[in-house]
Structure formats: structure tokens, C-alpha cells
Protein backbone atom coordinates (compact mmCIF):
# COMPACT_ATOMS: atom_id res chain seq x y z
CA UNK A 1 -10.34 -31.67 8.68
CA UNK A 2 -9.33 -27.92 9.07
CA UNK A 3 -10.84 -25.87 11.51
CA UNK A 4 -13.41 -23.64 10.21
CA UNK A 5 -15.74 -22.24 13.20
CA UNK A 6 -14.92 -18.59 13.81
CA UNK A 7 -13.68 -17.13 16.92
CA UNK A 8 -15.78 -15.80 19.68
CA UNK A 9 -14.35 -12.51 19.71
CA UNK A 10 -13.14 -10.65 16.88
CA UNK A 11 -10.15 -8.70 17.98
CA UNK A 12 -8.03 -6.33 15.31
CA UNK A 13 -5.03 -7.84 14.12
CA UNK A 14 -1.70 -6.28 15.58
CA UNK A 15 0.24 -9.41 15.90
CA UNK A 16 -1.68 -10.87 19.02
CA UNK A 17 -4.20 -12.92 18.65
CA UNK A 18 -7.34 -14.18 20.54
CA UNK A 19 -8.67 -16.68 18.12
CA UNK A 20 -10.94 -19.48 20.18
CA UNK A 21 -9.54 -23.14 20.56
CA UNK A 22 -11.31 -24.85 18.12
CA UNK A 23 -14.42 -23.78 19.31
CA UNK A 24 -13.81 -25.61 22.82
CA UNK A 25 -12.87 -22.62 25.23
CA UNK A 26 -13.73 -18.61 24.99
CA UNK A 27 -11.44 -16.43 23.26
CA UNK A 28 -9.02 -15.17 25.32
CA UNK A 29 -5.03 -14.23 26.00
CA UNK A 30 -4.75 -17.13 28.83
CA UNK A 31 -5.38 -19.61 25.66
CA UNK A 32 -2.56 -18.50 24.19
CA UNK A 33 1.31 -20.66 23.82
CA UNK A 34 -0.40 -23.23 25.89
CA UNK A 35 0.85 -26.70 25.10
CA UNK A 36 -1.39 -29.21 22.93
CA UNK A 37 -1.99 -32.08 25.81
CA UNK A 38 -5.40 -32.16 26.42
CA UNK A 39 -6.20 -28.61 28.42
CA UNK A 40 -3.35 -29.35 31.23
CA UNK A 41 -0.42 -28.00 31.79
CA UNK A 42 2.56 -30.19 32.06
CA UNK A 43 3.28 -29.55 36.18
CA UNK A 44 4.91 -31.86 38.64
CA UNK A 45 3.46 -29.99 41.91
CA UNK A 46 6.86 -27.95 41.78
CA UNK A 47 8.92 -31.71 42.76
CA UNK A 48 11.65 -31.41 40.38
CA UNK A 49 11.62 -27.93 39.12
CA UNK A 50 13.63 -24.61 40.27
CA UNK A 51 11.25 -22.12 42.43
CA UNK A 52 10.12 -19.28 40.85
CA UNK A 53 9.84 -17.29 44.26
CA UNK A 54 12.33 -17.78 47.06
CA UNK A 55 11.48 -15.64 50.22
CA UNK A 56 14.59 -16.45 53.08
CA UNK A 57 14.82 -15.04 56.33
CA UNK A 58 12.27 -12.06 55.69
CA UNK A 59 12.13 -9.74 58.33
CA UNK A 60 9.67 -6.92 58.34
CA UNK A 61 8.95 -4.32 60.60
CA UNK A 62 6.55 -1.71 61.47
CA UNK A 63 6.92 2.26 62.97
CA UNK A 64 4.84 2.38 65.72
CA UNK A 65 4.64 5.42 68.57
CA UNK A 66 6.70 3.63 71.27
CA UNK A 67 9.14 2.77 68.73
CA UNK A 68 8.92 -0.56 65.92
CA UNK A 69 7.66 -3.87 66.47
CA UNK A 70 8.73 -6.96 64.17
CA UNK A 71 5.99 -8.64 62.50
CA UNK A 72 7.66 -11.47 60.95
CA UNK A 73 10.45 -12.87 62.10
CA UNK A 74 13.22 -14.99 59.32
CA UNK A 75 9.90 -16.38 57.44
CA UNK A 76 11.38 -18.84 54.80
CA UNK A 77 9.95 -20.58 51.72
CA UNK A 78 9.81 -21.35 48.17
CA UNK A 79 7.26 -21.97 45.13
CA UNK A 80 7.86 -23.58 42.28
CA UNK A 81 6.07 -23.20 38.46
CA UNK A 82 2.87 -25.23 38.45
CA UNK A 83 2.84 -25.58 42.42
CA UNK A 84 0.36 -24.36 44.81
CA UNK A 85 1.67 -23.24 48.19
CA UNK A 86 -1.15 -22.53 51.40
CA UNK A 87 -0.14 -20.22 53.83
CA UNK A 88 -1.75 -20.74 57.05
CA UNK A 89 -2.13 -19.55 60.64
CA UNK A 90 -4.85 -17.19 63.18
CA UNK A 91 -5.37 -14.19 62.30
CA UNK A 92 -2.40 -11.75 63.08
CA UNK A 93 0.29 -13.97 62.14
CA UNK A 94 1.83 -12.28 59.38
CA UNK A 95 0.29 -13.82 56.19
CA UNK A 96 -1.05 -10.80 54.35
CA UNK A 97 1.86 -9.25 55.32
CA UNK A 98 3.94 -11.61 53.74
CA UNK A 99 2.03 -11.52 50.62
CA UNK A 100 2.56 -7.42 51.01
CA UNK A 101 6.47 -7.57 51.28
CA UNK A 102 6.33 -9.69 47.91
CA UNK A 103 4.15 -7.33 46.18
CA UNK A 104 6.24 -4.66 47.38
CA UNK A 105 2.71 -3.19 48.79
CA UNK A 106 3.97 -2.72 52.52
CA UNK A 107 2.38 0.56 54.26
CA UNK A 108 5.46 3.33 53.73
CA UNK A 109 6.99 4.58 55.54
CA UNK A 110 5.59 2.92 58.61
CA UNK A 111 6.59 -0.50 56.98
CA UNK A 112 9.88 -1.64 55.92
CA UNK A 113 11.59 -5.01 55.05
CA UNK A 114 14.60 -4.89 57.41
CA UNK A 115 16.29 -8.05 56.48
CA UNK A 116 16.02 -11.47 54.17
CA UNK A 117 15.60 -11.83 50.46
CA UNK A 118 12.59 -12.31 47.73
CA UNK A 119 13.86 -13.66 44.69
CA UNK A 120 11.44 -14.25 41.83
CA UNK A 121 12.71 -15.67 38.58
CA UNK A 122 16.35 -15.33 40.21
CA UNK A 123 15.99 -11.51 40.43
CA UNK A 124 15.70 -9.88 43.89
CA UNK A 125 12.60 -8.10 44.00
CA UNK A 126 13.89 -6.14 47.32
CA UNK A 127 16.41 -3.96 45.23
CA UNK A 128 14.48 -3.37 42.25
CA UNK A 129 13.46 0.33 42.12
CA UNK A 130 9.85 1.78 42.34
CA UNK A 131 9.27 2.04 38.20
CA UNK A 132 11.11 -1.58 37.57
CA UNK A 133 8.75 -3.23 40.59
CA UNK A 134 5.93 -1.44 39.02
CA UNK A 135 6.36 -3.65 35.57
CA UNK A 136 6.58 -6.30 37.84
CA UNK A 137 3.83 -6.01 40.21
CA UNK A 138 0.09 -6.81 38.12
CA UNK A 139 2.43 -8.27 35.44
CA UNK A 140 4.43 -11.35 36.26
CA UNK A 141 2.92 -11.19 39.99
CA UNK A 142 -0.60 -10.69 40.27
CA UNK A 143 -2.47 -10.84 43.62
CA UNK A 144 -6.65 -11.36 44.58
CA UNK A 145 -7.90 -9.58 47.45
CA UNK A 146 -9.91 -11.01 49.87
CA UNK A 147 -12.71 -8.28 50.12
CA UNK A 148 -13.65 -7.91 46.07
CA UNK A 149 -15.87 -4.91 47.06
CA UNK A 150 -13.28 -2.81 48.71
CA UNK A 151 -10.35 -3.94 45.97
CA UNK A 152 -12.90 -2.65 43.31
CA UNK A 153 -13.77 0.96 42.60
CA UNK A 154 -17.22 1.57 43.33
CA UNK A 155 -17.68 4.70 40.58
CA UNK A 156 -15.96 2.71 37.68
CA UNK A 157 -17.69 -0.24 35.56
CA UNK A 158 -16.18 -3.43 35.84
CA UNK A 159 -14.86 -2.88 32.17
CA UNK A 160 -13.36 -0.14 32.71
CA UNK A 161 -11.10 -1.42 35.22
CA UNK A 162 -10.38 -4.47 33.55
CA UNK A 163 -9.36 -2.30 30.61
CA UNK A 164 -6.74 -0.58 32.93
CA UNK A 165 -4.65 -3.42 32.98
CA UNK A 166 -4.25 -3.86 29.79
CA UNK A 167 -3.32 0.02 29.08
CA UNK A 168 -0.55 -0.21 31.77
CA UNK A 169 0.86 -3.60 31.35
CA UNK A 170 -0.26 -3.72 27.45
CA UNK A 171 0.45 -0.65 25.91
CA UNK A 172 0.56 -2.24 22.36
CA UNK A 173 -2.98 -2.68 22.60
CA UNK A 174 -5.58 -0.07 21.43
CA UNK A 175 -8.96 0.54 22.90
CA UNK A 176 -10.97 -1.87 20.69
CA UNK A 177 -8.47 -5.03 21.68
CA UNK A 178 -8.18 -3.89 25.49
CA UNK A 179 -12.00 -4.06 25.57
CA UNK A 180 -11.68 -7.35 23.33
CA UNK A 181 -9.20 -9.10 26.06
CA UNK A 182 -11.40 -7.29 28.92
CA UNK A 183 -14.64 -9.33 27.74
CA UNK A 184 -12.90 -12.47 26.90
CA UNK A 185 -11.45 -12.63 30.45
CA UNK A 186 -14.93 -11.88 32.05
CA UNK A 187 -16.22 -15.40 29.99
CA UNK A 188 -12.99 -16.85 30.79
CA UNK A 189 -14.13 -16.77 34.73
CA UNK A 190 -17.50 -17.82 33.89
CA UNK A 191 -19.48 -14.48 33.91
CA UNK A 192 -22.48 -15.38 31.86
CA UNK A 193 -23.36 -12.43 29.32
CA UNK A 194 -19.44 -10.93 29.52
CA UNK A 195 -20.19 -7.67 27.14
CA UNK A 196 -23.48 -6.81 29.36
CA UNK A 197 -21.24 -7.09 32.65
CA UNK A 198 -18.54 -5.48 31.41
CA UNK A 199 -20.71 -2.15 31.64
CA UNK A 200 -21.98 -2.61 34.77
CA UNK A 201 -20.58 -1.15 38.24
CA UNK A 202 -19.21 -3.84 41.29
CA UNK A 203 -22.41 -3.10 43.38
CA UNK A 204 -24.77 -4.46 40.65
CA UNK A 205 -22.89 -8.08 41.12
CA UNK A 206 -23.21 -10.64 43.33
CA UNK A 207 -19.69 -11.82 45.68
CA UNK A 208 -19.21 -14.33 44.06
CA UNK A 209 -19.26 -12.15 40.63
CA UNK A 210 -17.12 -9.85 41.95
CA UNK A 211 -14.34 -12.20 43.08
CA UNK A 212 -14.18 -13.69 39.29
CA UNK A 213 -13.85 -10.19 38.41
CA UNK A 214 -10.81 -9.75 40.93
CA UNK A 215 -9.58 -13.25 39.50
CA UNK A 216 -10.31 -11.86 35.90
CA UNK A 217 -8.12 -8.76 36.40
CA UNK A 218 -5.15 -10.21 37.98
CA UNK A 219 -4.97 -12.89 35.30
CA UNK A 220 -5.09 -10.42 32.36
CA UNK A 221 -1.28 -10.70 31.85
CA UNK A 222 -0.86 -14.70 32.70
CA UNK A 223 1.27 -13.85 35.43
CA UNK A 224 3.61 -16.31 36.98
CA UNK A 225 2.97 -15.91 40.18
CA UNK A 226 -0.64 -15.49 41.63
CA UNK A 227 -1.06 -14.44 45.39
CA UNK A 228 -4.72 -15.07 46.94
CA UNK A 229 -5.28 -13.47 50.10
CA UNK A 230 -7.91 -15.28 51.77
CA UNK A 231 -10.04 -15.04 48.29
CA UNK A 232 -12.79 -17.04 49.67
CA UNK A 233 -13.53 -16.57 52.82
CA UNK A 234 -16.58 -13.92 52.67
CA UNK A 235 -18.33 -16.27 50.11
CA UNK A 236 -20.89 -18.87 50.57
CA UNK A 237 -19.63 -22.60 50.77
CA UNK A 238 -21.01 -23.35 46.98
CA UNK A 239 -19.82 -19.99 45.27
CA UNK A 240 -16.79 -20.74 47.22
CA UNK A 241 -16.20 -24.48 45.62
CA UNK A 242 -16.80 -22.81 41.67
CA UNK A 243 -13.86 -20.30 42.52
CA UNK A 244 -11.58 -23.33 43.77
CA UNK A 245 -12.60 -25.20 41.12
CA UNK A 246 -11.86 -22.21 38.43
CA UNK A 247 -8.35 -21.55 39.90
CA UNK A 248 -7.75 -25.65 39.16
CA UNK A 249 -8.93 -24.94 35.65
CA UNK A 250 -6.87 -21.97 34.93
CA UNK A 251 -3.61 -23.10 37.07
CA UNK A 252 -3.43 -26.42 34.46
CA UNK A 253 -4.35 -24.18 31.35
CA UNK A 254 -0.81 -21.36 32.50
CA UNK A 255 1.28 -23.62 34.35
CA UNK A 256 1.50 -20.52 37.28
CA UNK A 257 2.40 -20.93 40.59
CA UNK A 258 0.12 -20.09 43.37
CA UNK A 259 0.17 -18.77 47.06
CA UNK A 260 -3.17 -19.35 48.63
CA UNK A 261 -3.45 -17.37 52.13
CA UNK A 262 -6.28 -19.08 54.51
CA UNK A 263 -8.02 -19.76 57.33
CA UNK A 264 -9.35 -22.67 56.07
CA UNK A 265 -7.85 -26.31 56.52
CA UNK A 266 -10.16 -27.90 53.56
CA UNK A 267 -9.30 -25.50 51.39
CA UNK A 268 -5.82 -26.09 52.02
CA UNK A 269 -6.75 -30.40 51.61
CA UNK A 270 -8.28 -29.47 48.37
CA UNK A 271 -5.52 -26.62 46.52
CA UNK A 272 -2.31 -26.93 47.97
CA UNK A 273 0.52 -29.25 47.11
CA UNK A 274 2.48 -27.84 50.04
CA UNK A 275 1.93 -25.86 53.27
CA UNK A 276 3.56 -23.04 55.35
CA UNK A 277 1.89 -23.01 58.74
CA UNK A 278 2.43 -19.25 60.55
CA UNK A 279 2.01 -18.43 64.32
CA UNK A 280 3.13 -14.87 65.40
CA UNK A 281 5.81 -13.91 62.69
CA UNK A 282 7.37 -16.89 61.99
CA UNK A 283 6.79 -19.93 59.91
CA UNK A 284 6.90 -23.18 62.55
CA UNK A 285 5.99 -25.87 60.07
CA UNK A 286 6.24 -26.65 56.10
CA UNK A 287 5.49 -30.01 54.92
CA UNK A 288 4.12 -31.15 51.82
CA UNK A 289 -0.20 -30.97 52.46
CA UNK A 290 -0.55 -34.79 52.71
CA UNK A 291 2.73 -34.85 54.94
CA UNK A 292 0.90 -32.31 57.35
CA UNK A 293 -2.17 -33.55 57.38
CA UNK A 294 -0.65 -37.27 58.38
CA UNK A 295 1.36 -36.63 60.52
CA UNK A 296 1.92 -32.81 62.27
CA UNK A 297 5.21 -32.11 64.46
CA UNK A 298 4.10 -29.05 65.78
CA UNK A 299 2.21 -28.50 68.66
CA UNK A 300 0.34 -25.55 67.59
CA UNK A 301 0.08 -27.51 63.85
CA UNK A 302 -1.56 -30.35 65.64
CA UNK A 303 -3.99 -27.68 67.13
CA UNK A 304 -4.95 -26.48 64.02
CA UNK A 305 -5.65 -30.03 62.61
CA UNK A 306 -7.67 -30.77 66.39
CA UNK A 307 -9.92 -27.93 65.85
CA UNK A 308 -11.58 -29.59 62.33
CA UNK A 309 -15.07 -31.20 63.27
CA UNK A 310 -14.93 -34.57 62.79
CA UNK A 311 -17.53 -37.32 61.93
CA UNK A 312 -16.81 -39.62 64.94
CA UNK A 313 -16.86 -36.72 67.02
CA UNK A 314 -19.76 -37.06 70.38
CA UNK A 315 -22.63 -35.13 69.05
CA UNK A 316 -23.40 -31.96 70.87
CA UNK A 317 -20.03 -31.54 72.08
CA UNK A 318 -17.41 -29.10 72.39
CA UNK A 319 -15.32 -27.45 69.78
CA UNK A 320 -11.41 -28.41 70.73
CA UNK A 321 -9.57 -25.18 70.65
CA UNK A 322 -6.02 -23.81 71.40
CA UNK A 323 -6.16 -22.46 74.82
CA UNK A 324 -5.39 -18.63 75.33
CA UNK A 325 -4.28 -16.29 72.64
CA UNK A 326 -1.46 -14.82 70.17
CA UNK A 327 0.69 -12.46 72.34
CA UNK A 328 0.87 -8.78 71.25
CA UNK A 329 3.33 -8.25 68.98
CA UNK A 330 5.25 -5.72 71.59
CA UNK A 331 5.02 -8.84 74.15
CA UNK A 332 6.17 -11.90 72.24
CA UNK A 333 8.69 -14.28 74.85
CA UNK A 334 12.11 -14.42 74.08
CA UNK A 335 11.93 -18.15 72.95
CA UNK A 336 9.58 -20.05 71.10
CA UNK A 337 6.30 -17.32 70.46
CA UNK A 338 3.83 -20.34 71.14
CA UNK A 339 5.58 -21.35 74.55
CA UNK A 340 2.67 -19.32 75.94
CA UNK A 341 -0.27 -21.64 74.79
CA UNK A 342 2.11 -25.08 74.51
CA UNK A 343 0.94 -27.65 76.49
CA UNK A 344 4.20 -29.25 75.99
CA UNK A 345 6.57 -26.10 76.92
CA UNK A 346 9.54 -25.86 79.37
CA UNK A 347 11.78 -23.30 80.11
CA UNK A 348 13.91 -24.15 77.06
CA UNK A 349 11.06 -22.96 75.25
CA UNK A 350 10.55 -19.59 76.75
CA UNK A 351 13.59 -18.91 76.71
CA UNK A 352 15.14 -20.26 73.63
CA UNK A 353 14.58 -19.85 69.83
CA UNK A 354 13.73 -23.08 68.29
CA UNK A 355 16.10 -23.73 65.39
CA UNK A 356 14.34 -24.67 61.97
CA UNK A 357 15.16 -28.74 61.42
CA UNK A 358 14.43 -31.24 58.17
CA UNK A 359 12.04 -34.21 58.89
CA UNK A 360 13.20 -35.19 55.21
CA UNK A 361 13.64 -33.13 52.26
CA UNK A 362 9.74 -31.77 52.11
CA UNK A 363 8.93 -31.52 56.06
CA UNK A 364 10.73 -28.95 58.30
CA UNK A 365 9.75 -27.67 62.04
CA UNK A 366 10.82 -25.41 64.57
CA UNK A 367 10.14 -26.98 67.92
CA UNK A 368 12.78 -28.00 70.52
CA UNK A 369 11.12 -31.00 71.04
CA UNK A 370 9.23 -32.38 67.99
CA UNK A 371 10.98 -35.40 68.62
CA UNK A 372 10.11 -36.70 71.57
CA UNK A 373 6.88 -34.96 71.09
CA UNK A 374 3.64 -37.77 69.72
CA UNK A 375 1.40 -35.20 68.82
């Protein structure tokens, strides 16, 4: 029997259209050229398939008075469509300014990728100039903040800024279908009463309603690629599981890929498919998330994992921690940059870099001694 319920929103007709699903979901450009199988999008967790963003041996450094420092140091990695990839390590490590190279966001002139290669969609993002990285960046690679109050302009309405997507990355549109797609992305996130919020300024929301308005905005143009820096981390535990939770949706619905920056080990149990762990500059560990979490060959890995409460932990007792702290970038050793906190290290360590090595075709470490190492 033909469909006959009309669409949520009523946008003009240029050729686009933002007709509802039957009814089932809001009206909005993320429903569009999805493929018929029940809501998901047909993924394998990026197994088989060719990345769509290859970062190898990025190096990136940074001005300062007594001369430049390297903040990351050959970080390697790849995402593929559909996959989720975590991204984590203390704070300091390089993660957001990994995410920042990509995005081609880096602090000029004091920043500067000095070596390496990003590659997204088999074009090298590092040579493209300003105007073409412009189409790029907000387009086909979107990124969420982690502080939604700072990200968002305080004297514009939330509508308003949505709307400036669309009028730089949609110029085909006029102002009755860029307020059209603005609304139906505010329901798409879950905002109850979209056209009353779309009028209203980010210090009359809640957090958590200002991060689905972050989420809203970089999904306008179903990007490929969606970088989260830390999106979660200054909301409350339960506003914190919807936004997981909506990512899920929203990943099956586009098929994107995602890079999901963190502190936070459940996080990474419950989004990621695979995981970069950082310390100091350099990536020391990538394993697929189940592979990490079983079974850890680095040191400073397993120190992450030995710092998560447990359940048969003694009651009342201490916290296990890593002992000491992340050297100054200006006094990193020579060797392997957690030699100074390993309680496995030698001199090979501090004096020597570890060379990156393949567990099997998913697991990869840089530690002299993972090996011999039961950690």
C-alpha cells in the first residue's frame, strides 16, 4: 500500500529533497541515499575495506622561544568507512593535535606539519591549498569539540549557526531550505521542540543540548569522516550514554568513519572497533579494542587498563596509578619516551627508539621488549 503520510518538514523543491521515511524517522538530509536494510548501514568495522584516512609518520612541530619542540613524533594509522577508531592517552600526548593536523586547524605559524602524510579518500590533504582544504574541512571531514560552549558563539542563535553550514558548504540552498535542513538536524539529534530551539542562544541550553547541537552542525553535510575530541567528557554519566548511543544511531544510518579522542577506557569498550594508544608524541600500541583489552603488550597500555576500578578490587583501597609523570616535551629521553615511568626499562630503552612490530595483522607495539614482557 503506497505511502501516503506527509513529511515532517516541508522544504521547497530544488531537486533535494527531505521527505520523512515513511513516517519512521524526522525529515532530514542524513536520511537521504541510505540503503533499504532495516536502518543500518552495511559496515564490516573497516575489516575488509580500503581506509578512508591514512595518517603515516606525522610529524608536527611547534615555534617556541628557545627554538621548536616536536609534539608528535612518526604517529601512524588508518580508518576505514563504517569503522570507529579511539585515540587514547594522558593528557599532553598529542591527540587533539593529531585531530588538528587532519583538519588542517594547527596554530600558524607557530605550528607546522614537518614530515609524514594524511591521505583521505587517496588525496593528500597536506598539499591541498587553503581554498581546496576549506571545501574539505566541515564538508567531507567534520569534527565535535569537546567544550560545546566555547565551540559555539555566544551572540548567535543556535539556528543561525546551523544555517551557516549550509550557506558555505550548500550554496544551492536558499534561506527557507537552509532553515528547513537546520531544524530537521536539531530533531535528528533528539532536541525536543527543534523550531523553538532553533531561535534560542547556546546559554539558554543545557550541555548536553549543546553537544547535540555541535553533533547537529558537523553532520549537516554527512561527512565521511567525523573527528570527536573528547565530546563527552564535561557531561554527566547519563547525558553522556544518549550522545554514545546517538553517534551508534547515526554512524549505521551514513556508513562514516569515526575518530573518537578520550580519556575514557569504557567509552573506548563501548564505540571503538579499534584503538591507537598515545604517550608523549607517539603512538606505542594499536590493536583491535577487544585485542587490547585481552591482552595489552605495552607497559604503559597495561597501566592504562590497571588504573580501571574493578569489582573484585579490596574495598577502600588505593587507586593503581602510573608512577611519575609525562616528561616535558623539551626533555623527552633519547629512547623510548616512557623509559622514565617503565617499571620494566633498561638502558636499551633510554637510549634506543623502539621500532614499531606486528603481533598479527590488527595488533602492533613499540616496546623493545614486549616479548619477553607478561604484562
Amino acid at each position: 500500500m503506497p505511502n501516503t503520510q506527509a513529511p515532517i518538514l516541508d522544504v521547497p523543491d530544488n531537486g533535494v529533497e527531505f521527505a520523512a521515511d515513511n513516517g519512521q524517522h524526522p525529515a532530514s538530509i542524513l536520511d537521504l541515499d541510505v540503503p533499504d536494510n532495516g536502518g543500518e548501514f552495511a559496515v564490516d568495522n573497516g575489516q575488509h575495506q580500503a581506509p578512508i584516512l591514512e595518517v603515516r609518520d606525522l610529524e608536527v612541530e611547534f615555534a617556541v622561544d628557545d627554538g621548536k619542540i616536536k609534539v608528535l613524533d612518526g604517529v601512524s594509522f588508518k580508518v576505514a568507512p563504517g569503522q570507529t577508531l579511539g585515540i587514547v592517552g594522558e593528557s599532553g600526548c598529542g591527540k587533539s593535535v593529531t585531530s588538528l593536523a587532519i583538519m588542517g586547524l594547527l596554530p600558524k605559524p607557530h605550528g607546522q606539519v614537518v614530515a609524514g602524510s594524511i591521505r583521505f579518500q587517496g588525496e593528500e590533504l597536506l598539499s591541498l591549498a587553503p581554498d581546496q582544504m576549506y571545501k574539505v574541512r566541515g564538508n567531507r571531514i567534520s569534527m565535535i569539540f569537546q567544550e560545546p560552549m566555547t565551540a559555539l558563539n555566544p551572540v548567535q542563535t543556535v539556528g543561525e549557526q546551523l544555517m551557516e553550514v549550509f550557506r558555505l558548504h550548500r550554496p544551492e540552498y536558499d534561506k527557507a531550505q537552509r532553515k528547513a535542513a537546520a531544524i530537521a538536524m536539531l530533531q535528528k539529534v533528539g532536541i525536543p521542540e527543534p523550531a523553538q530551539r532553533f531561535a534560542v542562544y547556546p546559554h539558554n541550553l543545557s550541555g548536553g543540548m549543546r553537544q547535540r547541537v555541535m553533533i547537529a552542525m558537523a553532520l549537516s553535510c554527512e561527512p565521511d569522516l567525523l573527528i570527536c575530541d573528547e565530546p563527552t567528557t564535561a557531561l554527566d554519566v547519563t547525558i553522556q550514554a544518549q550522545i554514545l548511543e546517538l553517534m551508534k544511531e547515526l554512524q549505521a544510518q551514513t556508513g562514516m568513519a569515526i575518530i573518537f579522542i578520550t580519556h575514557d577506557l569504557g567509552v573506548v569498550a563501548e564505540l571503538c572497533d579499534e584503538v591507537v594508544v598515545m604517550y608523549a608524541g607517539r603512538a606505542v600500541e594499536q590493536a583491535d579494542v577487544f585485542e587490547l583489552f585481552d591482552h595489552p603488550r605495552h607497559p604503559y597500555t597495561h597501566g592504562l587498563m590497571s588504573s580501571i576500578p574493578r569489582l573484585e578490587d579490596e574495598p577502600k583501597s588505593l587507586l593503581k596509578t602510573i608512577k611519575g609523570q609525562v616528561p616535558a616535551l623539551h626533555e623527552m629521553p633519547a629512547g623510548c619516551r616512557f623509559s622514565n615511568r617503565c617499571p620494566h626499562a633498561t638502558d636499551l630503552c633510554i637510549s634506543a627508539i623502539p621500532a614499531v612490530e606486528q603481533l598479527n595483522p590488527r595488533h602492533h607495539v613499540a616496546c623493545h621488549y614486549w616479548k619477553e614482557l607478561t604484562v
